[in-house]
C-alpha atoms as a PDB file:
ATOM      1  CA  UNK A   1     -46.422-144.082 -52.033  1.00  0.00           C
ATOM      2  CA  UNK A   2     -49.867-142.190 -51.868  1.00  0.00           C
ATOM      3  CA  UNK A   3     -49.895-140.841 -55.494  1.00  0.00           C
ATOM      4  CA  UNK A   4     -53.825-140.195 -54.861  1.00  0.00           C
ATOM      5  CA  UNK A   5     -53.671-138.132 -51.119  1.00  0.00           C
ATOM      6  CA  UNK A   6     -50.214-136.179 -53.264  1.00  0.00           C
ATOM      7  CA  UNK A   7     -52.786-134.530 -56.160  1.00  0.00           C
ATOM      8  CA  UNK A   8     -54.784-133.271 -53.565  1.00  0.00           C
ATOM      9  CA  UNK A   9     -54.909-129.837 -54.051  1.00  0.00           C
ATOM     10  CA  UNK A  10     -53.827-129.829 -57.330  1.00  0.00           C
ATOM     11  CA  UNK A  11     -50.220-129.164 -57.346  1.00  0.00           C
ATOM     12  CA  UNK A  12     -47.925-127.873 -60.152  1.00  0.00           C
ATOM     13  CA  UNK A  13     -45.285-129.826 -58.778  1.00  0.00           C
ATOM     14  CA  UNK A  14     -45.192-133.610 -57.674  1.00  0.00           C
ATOM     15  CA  UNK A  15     -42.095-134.665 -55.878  1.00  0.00           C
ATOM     16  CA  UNK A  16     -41.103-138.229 -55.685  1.00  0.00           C
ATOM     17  CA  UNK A  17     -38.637-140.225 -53.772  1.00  0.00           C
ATOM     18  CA  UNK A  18     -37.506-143.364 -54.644  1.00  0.00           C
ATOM     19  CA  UNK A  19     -40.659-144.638 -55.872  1.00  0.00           C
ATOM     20  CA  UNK A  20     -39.144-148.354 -57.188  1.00  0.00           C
ATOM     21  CA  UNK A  21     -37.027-148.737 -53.453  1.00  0.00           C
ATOM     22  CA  UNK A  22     -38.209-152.251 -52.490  1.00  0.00           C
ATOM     23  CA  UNK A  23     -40.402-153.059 -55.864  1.00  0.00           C
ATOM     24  CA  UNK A  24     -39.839-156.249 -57.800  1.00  0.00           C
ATOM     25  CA  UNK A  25     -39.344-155.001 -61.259  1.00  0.00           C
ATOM     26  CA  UNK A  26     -43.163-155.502 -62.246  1.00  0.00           C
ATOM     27  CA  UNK A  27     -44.361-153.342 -60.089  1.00  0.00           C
ATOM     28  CA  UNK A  28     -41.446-150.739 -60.585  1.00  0.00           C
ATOM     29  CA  UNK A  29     -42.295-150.122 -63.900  1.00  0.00           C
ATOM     30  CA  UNK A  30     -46.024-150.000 -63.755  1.00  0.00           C
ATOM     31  CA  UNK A  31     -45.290-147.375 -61.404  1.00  0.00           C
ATOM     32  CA  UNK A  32     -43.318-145.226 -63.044  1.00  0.00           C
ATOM     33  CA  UNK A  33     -45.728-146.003 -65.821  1.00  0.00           C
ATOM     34  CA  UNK A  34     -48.663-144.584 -63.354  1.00  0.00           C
ATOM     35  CA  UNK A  35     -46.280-141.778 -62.642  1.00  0.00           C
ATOM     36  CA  UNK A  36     -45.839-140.774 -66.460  1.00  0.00           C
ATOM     37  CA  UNK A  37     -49.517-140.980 -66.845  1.00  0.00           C
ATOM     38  CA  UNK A  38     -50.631-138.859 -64.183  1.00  0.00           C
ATOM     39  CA  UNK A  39     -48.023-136.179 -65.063  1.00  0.00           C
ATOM     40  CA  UNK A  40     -49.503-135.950 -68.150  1.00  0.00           C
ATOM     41  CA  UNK A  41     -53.514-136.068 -66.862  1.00  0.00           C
ATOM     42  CA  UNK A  42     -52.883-133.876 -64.525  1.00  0.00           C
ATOM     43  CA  UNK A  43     -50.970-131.453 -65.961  1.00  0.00           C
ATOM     44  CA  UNK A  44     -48.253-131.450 -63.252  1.00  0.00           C
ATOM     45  CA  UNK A  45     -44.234-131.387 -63.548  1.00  0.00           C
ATOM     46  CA  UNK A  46     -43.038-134.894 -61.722  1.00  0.00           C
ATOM     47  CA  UNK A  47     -39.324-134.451 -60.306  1.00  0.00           C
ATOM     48  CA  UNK A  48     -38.360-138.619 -59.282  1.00  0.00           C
ATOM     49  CA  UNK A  49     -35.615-139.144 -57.861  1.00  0.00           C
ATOM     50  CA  UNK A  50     -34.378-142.764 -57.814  1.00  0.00           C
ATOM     51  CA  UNK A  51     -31.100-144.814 -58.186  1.00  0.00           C
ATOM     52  CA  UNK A  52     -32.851-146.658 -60.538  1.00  0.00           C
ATOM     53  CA  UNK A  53     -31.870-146.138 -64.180  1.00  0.00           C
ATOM     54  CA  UNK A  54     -33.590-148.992 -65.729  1.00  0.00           C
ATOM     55  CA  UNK A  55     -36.532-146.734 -66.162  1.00  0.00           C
ATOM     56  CA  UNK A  56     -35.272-143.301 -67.092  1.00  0.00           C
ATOM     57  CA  UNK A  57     -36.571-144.360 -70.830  1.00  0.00           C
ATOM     58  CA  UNK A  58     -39.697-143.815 -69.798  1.00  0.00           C
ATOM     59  CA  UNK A  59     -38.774-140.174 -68.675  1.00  0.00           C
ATOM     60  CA  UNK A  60     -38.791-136.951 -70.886  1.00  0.00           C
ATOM     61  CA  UNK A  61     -36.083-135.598 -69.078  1.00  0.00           C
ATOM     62  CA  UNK A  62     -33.090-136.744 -66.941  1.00  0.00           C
ATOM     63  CA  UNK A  63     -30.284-134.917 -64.924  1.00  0.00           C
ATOM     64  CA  UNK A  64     -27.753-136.225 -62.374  1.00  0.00           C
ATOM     65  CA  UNK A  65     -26.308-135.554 -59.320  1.00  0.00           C
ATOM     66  CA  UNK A  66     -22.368-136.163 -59.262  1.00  0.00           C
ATOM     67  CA  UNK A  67     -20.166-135.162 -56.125  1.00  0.00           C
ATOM     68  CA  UNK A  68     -22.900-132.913 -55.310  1.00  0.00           C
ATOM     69  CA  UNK A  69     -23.305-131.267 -58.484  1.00  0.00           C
ATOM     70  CA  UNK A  70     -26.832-131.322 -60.790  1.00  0.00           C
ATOM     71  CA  UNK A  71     -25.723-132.003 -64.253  1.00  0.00           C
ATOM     72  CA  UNK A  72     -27.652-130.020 -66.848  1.00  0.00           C
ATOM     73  CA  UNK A  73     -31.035-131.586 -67.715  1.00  0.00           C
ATOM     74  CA  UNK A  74     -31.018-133.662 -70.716  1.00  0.00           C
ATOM     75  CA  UNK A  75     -33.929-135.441 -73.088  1.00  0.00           C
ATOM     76  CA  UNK A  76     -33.870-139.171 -71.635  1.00  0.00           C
ATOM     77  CA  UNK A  77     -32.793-140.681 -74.815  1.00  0.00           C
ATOM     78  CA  UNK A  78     -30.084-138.653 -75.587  1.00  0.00           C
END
């Protein structure tokens, strides 16, 4: 994942997919730890998408996908 070459351009909006596929857990949370960081330095909305759940803690905000469907978004430690 190229977090640096994806705030190029300075977008509102930084999609990510799967960013923990393939990471040992170390290195899956420091990410998503580099991810919460630069979503807040940059001032950009971060959409992950992972199967992950370990980590949605560190998230402010978590929906799901279910058959298809999007549930309604929810604060991650509700």
């Amino acid at each position: 994942m190229n977090i640096a070459r994806a705030l190029m351009g300075s977008p509102k909006v930084l999609l990510v997919d799967e960013p923990t596929a393939a990471l040992d857990h170390e290195r899956s949370e420091a990410i998503v730890r580099l991810l919460r960081q630069v979503t807040a330095e940059f001032a950009v909305a971060t959409v992950m998408v992972t199967h992950d759940t370990e980590f949605l803690p560190l998230t402010d905000v978590v929906a799901t996908m279910r058959d298809g469907r999007l549930t309604a978004p929810v604060p991650a430690g509700a």
